[in-house]
Protein backbone atom coordinates (compact mmCIF):
# COMPACT_ATOMS: atom_id res chain seq x y z
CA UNK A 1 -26.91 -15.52 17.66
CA UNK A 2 -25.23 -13.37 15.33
CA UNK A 3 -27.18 -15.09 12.56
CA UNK A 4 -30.49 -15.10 13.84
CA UNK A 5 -30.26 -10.90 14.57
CA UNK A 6 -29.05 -10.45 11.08
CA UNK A 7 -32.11 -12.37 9.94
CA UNK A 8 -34.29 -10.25 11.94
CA UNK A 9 -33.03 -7.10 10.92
CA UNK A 10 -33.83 -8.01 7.10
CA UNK A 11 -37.03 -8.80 8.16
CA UNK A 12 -37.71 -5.41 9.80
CA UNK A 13 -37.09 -3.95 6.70
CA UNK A 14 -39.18 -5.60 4.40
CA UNK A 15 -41.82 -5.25 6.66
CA UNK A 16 -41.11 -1.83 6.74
CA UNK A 17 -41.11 -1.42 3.22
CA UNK A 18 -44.03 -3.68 2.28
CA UNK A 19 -47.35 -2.62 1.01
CA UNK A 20 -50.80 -3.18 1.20
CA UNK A 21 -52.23 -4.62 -2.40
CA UNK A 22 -54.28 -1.24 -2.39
CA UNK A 23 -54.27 2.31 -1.13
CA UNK A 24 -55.78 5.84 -1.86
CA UNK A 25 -53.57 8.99 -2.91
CA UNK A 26 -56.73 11.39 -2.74
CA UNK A 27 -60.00 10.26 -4.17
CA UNK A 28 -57.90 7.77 -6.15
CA UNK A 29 -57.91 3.85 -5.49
CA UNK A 30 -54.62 2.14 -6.65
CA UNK A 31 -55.35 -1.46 -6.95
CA UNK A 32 -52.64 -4.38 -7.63
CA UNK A 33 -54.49 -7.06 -9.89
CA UNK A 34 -52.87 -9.57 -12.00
CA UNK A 35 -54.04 -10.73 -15.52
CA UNK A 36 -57.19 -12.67 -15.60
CA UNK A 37 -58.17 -10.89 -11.99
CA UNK A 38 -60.99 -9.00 -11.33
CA UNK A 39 -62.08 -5.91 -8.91
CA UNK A 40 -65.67 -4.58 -7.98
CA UNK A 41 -65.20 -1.09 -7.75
CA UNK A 42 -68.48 0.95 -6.31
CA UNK A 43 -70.24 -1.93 -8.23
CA UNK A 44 -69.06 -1.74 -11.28
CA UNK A 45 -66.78 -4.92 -12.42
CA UNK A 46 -63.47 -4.14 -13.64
CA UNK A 47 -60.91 -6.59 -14.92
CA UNK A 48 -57.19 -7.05 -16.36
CA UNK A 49 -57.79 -8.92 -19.66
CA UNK A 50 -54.21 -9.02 -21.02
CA UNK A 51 -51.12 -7.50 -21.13
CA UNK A 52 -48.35 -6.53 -23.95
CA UNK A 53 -44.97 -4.88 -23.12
CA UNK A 54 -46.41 -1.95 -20.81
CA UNK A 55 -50.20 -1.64 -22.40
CA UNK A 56 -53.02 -3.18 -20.34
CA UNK A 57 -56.06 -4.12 -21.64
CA UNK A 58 -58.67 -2.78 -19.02
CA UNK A 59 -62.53 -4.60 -19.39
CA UNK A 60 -64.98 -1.80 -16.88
CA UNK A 61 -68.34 -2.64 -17.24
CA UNK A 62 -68.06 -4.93 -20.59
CA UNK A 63 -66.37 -1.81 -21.90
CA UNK A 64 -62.70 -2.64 -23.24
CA UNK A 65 -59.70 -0.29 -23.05
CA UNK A 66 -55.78 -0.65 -23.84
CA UNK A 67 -53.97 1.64 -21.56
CA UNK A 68 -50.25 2.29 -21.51
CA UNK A 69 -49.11 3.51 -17.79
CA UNK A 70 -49.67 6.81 -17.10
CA UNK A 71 -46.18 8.46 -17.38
CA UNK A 72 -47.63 11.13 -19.34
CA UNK A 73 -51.07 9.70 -20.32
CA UNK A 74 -54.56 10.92 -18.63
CA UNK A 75 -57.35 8.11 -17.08
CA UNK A 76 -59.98 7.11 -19.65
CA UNK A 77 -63.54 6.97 -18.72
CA UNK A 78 -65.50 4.41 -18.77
CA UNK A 79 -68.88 3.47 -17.02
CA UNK A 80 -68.53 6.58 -14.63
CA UNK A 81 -65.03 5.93 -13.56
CA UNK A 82 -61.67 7.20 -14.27
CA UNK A 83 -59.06 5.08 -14.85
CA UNK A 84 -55.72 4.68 -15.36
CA UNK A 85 -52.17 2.34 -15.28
CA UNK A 86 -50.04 3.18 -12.47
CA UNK A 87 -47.18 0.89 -12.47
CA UNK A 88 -46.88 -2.01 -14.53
CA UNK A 89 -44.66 -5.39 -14.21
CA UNK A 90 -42.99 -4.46 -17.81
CA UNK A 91 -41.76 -1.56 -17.18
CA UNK A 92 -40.27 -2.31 -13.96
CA UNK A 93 -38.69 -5.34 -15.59
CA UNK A 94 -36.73 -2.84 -18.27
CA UNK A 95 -34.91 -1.15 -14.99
CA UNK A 96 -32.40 -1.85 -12.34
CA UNK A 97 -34.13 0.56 -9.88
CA UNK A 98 -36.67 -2.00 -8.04
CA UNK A 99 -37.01 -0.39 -5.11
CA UNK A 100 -38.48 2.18 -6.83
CA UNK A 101 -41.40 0.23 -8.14
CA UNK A 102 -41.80 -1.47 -4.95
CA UNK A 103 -45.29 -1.02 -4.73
CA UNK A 104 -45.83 -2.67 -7.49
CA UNK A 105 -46.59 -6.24 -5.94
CA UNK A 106 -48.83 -7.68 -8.96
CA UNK A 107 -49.02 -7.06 -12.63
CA UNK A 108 -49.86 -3.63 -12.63
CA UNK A 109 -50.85 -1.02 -10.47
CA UNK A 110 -54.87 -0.41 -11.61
CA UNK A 111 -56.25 3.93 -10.74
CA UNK A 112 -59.37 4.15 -10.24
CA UNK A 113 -61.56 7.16 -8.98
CA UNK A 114 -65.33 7.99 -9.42
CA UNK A 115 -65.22 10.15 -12.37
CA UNK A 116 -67.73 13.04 -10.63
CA UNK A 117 -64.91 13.77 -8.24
CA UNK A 118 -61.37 15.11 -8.97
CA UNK A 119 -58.51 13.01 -8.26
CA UNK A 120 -57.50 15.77 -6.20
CA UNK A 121 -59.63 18.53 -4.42
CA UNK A 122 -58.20 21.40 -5.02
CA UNK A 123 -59.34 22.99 -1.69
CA UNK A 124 -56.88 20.70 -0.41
CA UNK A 125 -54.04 20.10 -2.93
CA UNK A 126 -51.87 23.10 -5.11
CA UNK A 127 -49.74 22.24 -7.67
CA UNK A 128 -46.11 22.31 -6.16
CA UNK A 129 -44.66 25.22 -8.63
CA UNK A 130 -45.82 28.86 -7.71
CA UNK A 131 -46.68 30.38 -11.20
CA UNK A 132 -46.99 33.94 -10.44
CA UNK A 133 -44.03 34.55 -12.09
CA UNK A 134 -45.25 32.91 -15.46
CA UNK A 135 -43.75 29.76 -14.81
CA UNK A 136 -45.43 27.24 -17.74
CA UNK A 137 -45.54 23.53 -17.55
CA UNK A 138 -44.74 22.49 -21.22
CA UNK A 139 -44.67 18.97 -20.25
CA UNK A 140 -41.85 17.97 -22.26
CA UNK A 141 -39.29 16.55 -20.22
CA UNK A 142 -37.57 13.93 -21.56
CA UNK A 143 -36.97 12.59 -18.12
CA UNK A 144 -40.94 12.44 -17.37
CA UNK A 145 -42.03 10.09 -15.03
CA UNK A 146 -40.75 6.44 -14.90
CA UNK A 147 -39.03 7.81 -18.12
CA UNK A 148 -36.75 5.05 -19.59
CA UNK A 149 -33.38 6.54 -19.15
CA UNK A 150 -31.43 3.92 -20.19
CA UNK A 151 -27.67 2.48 -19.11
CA UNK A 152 -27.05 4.64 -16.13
CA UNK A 153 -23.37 3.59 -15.55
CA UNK A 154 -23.17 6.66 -12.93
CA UNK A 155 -25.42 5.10 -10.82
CA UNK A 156 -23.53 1.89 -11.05
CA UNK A 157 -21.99 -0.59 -13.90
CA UNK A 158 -25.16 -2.14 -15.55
CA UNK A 159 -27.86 0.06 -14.31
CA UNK A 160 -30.98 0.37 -16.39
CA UNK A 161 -32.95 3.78 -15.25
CA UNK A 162 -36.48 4.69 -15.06
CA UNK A 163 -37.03 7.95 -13.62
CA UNK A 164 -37.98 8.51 -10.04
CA UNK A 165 -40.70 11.12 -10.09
CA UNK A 166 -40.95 13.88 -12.91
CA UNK A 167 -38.85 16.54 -13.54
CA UNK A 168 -40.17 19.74 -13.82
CA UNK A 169 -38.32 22.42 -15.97
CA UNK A 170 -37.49 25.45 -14.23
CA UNK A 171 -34.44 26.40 -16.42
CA UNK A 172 -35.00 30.56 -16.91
CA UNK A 173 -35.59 30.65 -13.21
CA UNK A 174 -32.59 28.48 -11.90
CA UNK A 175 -30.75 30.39 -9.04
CA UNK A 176 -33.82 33.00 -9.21
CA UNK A 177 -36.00 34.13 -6.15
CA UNK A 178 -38.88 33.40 -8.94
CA UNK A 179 -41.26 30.92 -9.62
CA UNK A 180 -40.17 29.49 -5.90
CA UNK A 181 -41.09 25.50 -5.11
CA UNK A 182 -44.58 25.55 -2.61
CA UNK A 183 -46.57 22.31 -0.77
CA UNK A 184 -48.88 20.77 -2.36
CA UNK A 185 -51.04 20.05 0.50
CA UNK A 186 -50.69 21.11 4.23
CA UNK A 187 -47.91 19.00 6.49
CA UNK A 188 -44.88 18.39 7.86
CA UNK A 189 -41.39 18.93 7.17
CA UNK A 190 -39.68 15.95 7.27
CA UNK A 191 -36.70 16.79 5.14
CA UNK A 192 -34.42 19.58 4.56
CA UNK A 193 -30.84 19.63 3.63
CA UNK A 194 -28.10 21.17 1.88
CA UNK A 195 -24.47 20.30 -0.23
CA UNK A 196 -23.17 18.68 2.89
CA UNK A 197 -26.12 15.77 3.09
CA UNK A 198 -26.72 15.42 -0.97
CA UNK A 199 -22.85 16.06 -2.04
CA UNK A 200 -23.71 18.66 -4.74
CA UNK A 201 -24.44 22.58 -4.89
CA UNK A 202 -28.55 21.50 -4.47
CA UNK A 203 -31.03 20.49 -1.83
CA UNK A 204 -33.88 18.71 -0.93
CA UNK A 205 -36.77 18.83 1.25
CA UNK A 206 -39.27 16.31 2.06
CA UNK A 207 -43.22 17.14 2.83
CA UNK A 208 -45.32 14.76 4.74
CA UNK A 209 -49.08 14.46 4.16
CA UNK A 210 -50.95 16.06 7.06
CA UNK A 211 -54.25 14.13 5.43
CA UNK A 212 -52.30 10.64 4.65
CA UNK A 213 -49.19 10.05 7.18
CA UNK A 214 -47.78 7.62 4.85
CA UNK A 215 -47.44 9.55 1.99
CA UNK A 216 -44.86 11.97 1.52
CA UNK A 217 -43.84 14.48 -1.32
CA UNK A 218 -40.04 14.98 -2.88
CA UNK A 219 -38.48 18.02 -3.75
CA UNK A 220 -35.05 17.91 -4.98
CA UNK A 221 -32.62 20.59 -7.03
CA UNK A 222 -33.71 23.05 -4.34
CA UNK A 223 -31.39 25.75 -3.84
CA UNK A 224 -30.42 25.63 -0.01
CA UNK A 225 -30.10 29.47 0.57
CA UNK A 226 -33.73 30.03 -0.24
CA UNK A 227 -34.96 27.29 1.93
CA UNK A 228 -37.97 28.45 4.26
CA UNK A 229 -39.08 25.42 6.14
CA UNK A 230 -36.73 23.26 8.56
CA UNK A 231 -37.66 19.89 9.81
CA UNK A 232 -40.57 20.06 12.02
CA UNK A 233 -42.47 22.96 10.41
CA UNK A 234 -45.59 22.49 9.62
CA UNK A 235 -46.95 24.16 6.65
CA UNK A 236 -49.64 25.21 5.06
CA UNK A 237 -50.87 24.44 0.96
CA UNK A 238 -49.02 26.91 -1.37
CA UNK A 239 -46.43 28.33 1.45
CA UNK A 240 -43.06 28.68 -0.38
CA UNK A 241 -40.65 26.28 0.58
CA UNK A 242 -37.30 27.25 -1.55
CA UNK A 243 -36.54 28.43 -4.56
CA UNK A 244 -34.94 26.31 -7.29
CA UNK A 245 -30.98 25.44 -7.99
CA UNK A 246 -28.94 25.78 -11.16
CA UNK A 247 -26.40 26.38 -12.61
CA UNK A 248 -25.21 27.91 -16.24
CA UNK A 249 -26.67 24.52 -17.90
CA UNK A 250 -29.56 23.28 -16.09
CA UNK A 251 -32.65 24.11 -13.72
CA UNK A 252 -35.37 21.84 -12.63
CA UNK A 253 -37.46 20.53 -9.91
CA UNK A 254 -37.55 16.83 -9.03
CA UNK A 255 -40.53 16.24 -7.78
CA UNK A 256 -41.76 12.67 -6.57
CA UNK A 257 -44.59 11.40 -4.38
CA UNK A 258 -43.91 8.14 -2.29
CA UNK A 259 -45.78 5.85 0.08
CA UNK A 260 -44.07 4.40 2.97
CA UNK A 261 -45.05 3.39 6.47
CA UNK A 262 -41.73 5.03 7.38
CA UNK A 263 -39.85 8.18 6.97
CA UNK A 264 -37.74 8.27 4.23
CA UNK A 265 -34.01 9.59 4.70
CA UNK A 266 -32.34 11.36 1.60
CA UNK A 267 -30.34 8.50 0.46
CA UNK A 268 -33.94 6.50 0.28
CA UNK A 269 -36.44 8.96 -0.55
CA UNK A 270 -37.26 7.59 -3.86
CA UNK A 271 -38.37 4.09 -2.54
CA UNK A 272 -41.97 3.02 -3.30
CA UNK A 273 -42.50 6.03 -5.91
CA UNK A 274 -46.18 6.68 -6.74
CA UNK A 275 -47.67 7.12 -10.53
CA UNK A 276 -49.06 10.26 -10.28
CA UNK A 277 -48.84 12.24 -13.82
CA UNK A 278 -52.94 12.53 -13.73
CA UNK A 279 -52.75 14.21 -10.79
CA UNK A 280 -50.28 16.95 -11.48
CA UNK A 281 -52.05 17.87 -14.83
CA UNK A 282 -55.05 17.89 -13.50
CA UNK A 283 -53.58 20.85 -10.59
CA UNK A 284 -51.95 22.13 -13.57
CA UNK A 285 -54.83 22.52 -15.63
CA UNK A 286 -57.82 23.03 -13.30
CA UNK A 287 -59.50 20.00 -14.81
CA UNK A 288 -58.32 16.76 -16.92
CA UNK A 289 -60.13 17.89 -19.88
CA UNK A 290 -58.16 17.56 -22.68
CA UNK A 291 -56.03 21.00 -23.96
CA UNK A 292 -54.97 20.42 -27.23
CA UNK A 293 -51.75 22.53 -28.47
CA UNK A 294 -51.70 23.30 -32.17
CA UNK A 295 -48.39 24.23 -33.23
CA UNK A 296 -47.91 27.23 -36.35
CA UNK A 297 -44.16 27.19 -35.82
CA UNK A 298 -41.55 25.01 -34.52
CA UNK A 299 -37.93 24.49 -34.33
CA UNK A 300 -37.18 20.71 -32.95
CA UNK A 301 -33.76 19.27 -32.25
CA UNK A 302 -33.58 15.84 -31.87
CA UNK A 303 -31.64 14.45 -29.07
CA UNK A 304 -29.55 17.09 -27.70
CA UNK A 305 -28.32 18.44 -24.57
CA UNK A 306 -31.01 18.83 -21.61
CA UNK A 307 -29.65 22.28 -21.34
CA UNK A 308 -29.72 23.32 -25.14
CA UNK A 309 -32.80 21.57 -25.26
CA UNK A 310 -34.73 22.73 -21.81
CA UNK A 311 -34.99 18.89 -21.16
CA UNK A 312 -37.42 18.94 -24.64
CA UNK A 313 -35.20 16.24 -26.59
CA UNK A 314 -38.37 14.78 -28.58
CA UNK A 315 -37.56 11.06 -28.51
CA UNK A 316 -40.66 9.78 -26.78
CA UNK A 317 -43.88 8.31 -28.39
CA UNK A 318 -46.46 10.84 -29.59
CA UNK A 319 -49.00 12.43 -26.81
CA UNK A 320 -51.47 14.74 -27.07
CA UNK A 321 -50.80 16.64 -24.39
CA UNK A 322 -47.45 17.21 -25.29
CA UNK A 323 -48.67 18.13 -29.23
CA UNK A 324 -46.01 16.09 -31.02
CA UNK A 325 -43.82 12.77 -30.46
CA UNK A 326 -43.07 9.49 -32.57
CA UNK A 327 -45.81 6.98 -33.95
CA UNK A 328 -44.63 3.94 -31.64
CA UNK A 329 -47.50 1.28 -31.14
CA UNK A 330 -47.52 -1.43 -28.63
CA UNK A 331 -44.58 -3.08 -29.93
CA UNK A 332 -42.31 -0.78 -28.49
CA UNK A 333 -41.49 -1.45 -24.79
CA UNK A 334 -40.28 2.04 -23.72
CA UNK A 335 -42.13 4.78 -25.84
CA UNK A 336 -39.03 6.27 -27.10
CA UNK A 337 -36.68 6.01 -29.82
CA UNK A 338 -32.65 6.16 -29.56
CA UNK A 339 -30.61 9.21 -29.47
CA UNK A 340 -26.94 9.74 -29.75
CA UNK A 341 -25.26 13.40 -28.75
CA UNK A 342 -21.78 15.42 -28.43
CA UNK A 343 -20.51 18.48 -27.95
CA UNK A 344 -21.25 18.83 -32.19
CA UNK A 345 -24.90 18.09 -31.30
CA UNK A 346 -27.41 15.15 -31.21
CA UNK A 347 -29.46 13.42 -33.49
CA UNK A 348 -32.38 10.78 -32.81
CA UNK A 349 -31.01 7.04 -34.32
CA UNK A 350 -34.09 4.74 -35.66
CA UNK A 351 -32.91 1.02 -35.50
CA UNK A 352 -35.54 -1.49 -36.99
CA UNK A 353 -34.43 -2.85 -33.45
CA UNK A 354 -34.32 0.19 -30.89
CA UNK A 355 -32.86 -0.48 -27.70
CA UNK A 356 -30.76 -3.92 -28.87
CA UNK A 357 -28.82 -5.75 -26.28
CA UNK A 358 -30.90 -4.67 -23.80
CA UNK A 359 -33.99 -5.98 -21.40
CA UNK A 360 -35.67 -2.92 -23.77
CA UNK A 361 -35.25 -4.42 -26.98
CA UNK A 362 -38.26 -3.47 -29.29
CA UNK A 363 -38.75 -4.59 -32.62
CA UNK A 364 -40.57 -2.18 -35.40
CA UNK A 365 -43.07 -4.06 -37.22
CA UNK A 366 -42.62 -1.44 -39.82
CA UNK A 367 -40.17 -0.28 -41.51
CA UNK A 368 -40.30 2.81 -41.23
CA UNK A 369 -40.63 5.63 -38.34
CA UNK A 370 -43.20 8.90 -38.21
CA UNK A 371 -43.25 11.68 -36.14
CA UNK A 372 -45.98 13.27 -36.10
CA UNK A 373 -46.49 17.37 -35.04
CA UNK A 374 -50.43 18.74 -34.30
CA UNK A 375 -50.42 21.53 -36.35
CA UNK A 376 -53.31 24.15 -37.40
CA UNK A 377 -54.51 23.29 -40.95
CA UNK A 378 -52.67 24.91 -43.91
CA UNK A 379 -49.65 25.40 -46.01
CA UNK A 380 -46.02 24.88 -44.31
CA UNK A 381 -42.54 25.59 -45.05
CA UNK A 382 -40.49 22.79 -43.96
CA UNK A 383 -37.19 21.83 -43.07
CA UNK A 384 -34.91 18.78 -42.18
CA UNK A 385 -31.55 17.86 -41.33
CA UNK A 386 -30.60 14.37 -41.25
CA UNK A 387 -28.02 12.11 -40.60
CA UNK A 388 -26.60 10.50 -37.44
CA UNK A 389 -22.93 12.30 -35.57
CA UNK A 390 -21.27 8.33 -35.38
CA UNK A 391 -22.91 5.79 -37.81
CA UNK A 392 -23.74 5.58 -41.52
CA UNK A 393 -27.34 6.12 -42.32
CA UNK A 394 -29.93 5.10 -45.57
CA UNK A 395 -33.54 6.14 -45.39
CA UNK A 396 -36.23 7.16 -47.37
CA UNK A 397 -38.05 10.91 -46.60
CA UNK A 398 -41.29 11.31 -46.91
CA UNK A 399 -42.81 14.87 -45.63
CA UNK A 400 -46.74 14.18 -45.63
CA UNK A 401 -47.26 12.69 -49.04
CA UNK A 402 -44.37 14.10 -50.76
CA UNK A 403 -41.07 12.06 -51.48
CA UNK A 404 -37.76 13.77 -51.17
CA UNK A 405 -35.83 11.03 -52.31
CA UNK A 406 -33.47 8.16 -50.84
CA UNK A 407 -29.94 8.91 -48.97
CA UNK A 408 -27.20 7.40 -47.81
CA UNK A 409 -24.93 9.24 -45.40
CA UNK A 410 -21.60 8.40 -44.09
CA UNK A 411 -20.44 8.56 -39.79
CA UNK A 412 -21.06 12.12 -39.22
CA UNK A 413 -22.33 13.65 -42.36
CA UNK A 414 -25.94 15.45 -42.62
CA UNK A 415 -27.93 16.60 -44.94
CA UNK A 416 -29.93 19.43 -45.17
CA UNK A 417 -33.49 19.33 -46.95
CA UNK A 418 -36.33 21.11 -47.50
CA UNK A 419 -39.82 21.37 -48.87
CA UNK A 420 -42.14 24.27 -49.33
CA UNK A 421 -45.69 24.17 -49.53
CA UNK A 422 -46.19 21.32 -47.70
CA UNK A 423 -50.64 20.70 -47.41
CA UNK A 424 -52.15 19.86 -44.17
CA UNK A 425 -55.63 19.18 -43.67
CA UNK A 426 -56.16 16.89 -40.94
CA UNK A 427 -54.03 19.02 -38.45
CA UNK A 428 -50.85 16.69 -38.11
CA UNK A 429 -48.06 17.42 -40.02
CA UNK A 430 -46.15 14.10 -40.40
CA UNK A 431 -42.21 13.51 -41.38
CA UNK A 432 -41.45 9.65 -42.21
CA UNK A 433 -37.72 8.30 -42.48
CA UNK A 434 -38.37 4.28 -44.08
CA UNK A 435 -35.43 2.35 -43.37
CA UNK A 436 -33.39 1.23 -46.24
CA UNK A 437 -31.89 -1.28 -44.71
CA UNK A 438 -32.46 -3.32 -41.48
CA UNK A 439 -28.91 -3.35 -40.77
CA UNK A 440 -28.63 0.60 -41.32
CA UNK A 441 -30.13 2.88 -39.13
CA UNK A 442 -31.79 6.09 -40.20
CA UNK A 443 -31.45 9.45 -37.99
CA UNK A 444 -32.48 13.03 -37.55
CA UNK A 445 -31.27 15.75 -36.07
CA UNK A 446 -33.18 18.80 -36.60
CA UNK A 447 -36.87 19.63 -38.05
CA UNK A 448 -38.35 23.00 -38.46
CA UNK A 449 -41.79 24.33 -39.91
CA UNK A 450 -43.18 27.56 -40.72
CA UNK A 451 -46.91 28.03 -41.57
CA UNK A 452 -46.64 30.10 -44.76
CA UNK A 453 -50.64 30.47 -45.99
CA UNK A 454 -54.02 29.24 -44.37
């Protein structure tokens, strides 16, 4: 007997935590399809034709994409409809954290939304940040969403992270009754507790959809003496629910949107996370056009502390959006290069294997690395420091076209460099590190630029 009600409690919960092999969040369809499978959307055929690491190659209306998952990317177009890659079978495979990705039942997780509608209606849906304080989304968190964090060994011994939702810098606000936390949509308060429920100084409060009962929103790093809203409230779009924790290093807002057919508790509330990056930039931004930032100035530090860095550690792949990032291609299997970081600083490390040892493991074709900044046009004063805080390093530095030489650095030593009137003309300035030596890595810790002449 015992037995049989043990079996029958397991069963209640993955019932409970199954899913259907598509929903809607808004006016957006997500779709599970495996390679080789293919979907008739309003129409219009649309088909997985191959997969590589966590790129899909999407075939709409005889029109061929290759799509990475959106953790930071916006849906293409194609054939009047917007699409993009939710979830994908890679990138869960990289983590520990499978309940997470648990709606994620096929290869990927396939977007797609009529293209003359917004993912979101606006009369409907606010982004979750108030911003009459001049709050600004810089979109540079390194822990984005479904960010490869690596070996969590907090979380437990052998844990692989990819994170839960997005965090949302909020760091000269932290402890402020500024920039204060709102819904995103009308609802209910499902969620709201304090130190004694999450076992730190922060909060969290949980939203659920008064248009979709299943899906429900995340706030966490709420600061529990601002709360608003108790459980049971219902609220309208853009009431303040709390202002945001911190504390003398860090300030942010974990945000995460998750379908379940039941109510999530705190110690569950990440469970069956949705991708939804389009989304918030498209409340962000008013539209999903396409802002690009053009950089006169910079001062980048590779790899440091969230809160030296405001979260900004510039290890991930290049994006648009963002304005800067590394030159990784397909090859790599987490868009983001290694770091290493102390209390004397950080530095990014650039294996010709990144990630070794690992389910992450991605091998550079090349042999070299570029980073890669969008700049306005003109002449630049520029600036390096490289070198890695624990291992030796030999590369070869390139700034644009010009060749600063070969070096070879001992554990811990750097070495400053720089280069004036540096020419750019096609509105990226680029820095390359070649690898000497496959066995060697090559690092860098710091990278500034001035425009000096038009």
């Amino acid at each position: 007997m015992i037995q049989k009600t043990t079996v029958f409690v397991i069963f209640c919960i993955l019932v409970s935590y199954s899913n259907a092999q598509s929903f809607h969040f808004g006016n957006v369809l997500y779709v599970n399809l495996n390679q080789g499978e293919e979907y008739s959307f309003k129409g219009v055929s649309v088909k997985v034709l191959a997969i590589e690491n966590t790129w899909t190659k999407v075939q709409i209306d005889q029109q061929e994409k290759w799509l990475n998952v959106a953790r930071r990317e916006l849906p293409l177009e194609m054939a009047g409809i917007r699409v993009f890659v939710a979830d994908h079978k890679n990138l869960k495979a990289l983590t520990t954290d499978d309940y997470v990705h648990q709606l994620l039942t096929k290869d990927v997780i396939l977007c797609l939304s009529d293209a003359s509608f917004p993912l979101l209606d606006t009369s409907q849906f606010t982004f979750p940040i108030a911003r009459s304080d001049g709050f600004e989304w810089s979109m540079e968190e390194d822990s984005h969403l479904f960010a490869y964090l690596g070996l969590s060994e907090w979380i437990a011994p052998n844990y692989y992270r990819s994170h839960e939702g997005m965090d949302i810098s909020l760091h000269q606000f932290r402890g402020k009754k500024q920039s204060p936390v709102v819904a995103i949509e009308d609802g209910t308060i499902t969620l709201a507790v304090d130190s004694t429920i999450t076992g730190s100084k922060d909060g969290c409060i949980t939203l659920r959809s008064s248009s979709d009962s299943t899906i429900y929103y995340i706030y966490r790093h709420t600061l529990p003496t601002t709360h608003q809203v108790k459980v049971g409230d219902e609220v309208n779009k853009g009431q303040i629910l709390s202002h945001i924790w911190g504390d003398n290093r860090w300030g942010h807002l974990h945000f995460a949107v998750v379908k379940r057919e039941d109510m999530p508790d705190y110690e569950d509330r990440y469970t069956s996370t949705i991708g939804f990056f389009p989304q918030m930039f498209e409340l962000y931004n008013g539209s999903l056009e396409l802002k690009t930032k053009l950089f006169t100035e910079g001062n980048f530090e590779f790899g440091q502390f969230r809160w030296l860095s405001d979260n900004s550690q510039k290890l991930d792949a290049f994006n648009t959006n963002v304005g800067f990032g590394w030159n990784l291609g397909r090859w790599s299997k987490t868009g983001k290069v290694e770091r290493v970081r102390s209390a004397k600083g950080g530095n990014a490390r650039l294996w010709k294997t990144l990630h070794q040892g690992t389910p992450a493991a991605s091998t550079n074709p090349e042999n070299f690395y570029e980073f890669s900044i969008q700049v306005e046009n003109g002449l630049y004063q520029v600036d390096l420091v490289i070198g890695d805080l624990e291992l030796p390093t030999a590369q070869i530095v390139m700034i644009e076209n010009k060749n600063l030489g070969i070096y070879r650095l001992l554990p811990g030593d750097f070495k400053p460099l720089s280069q004036e009137s540096i020419s750019v003309e096609d509105n990226l300035l680029t820095i390359r590190l070649e690898l000497v030596d496959p066995n060697i890595c090559a690092g860098i810790s710091q990278l500034s630029f001035v425009k000096i002449e038009k």
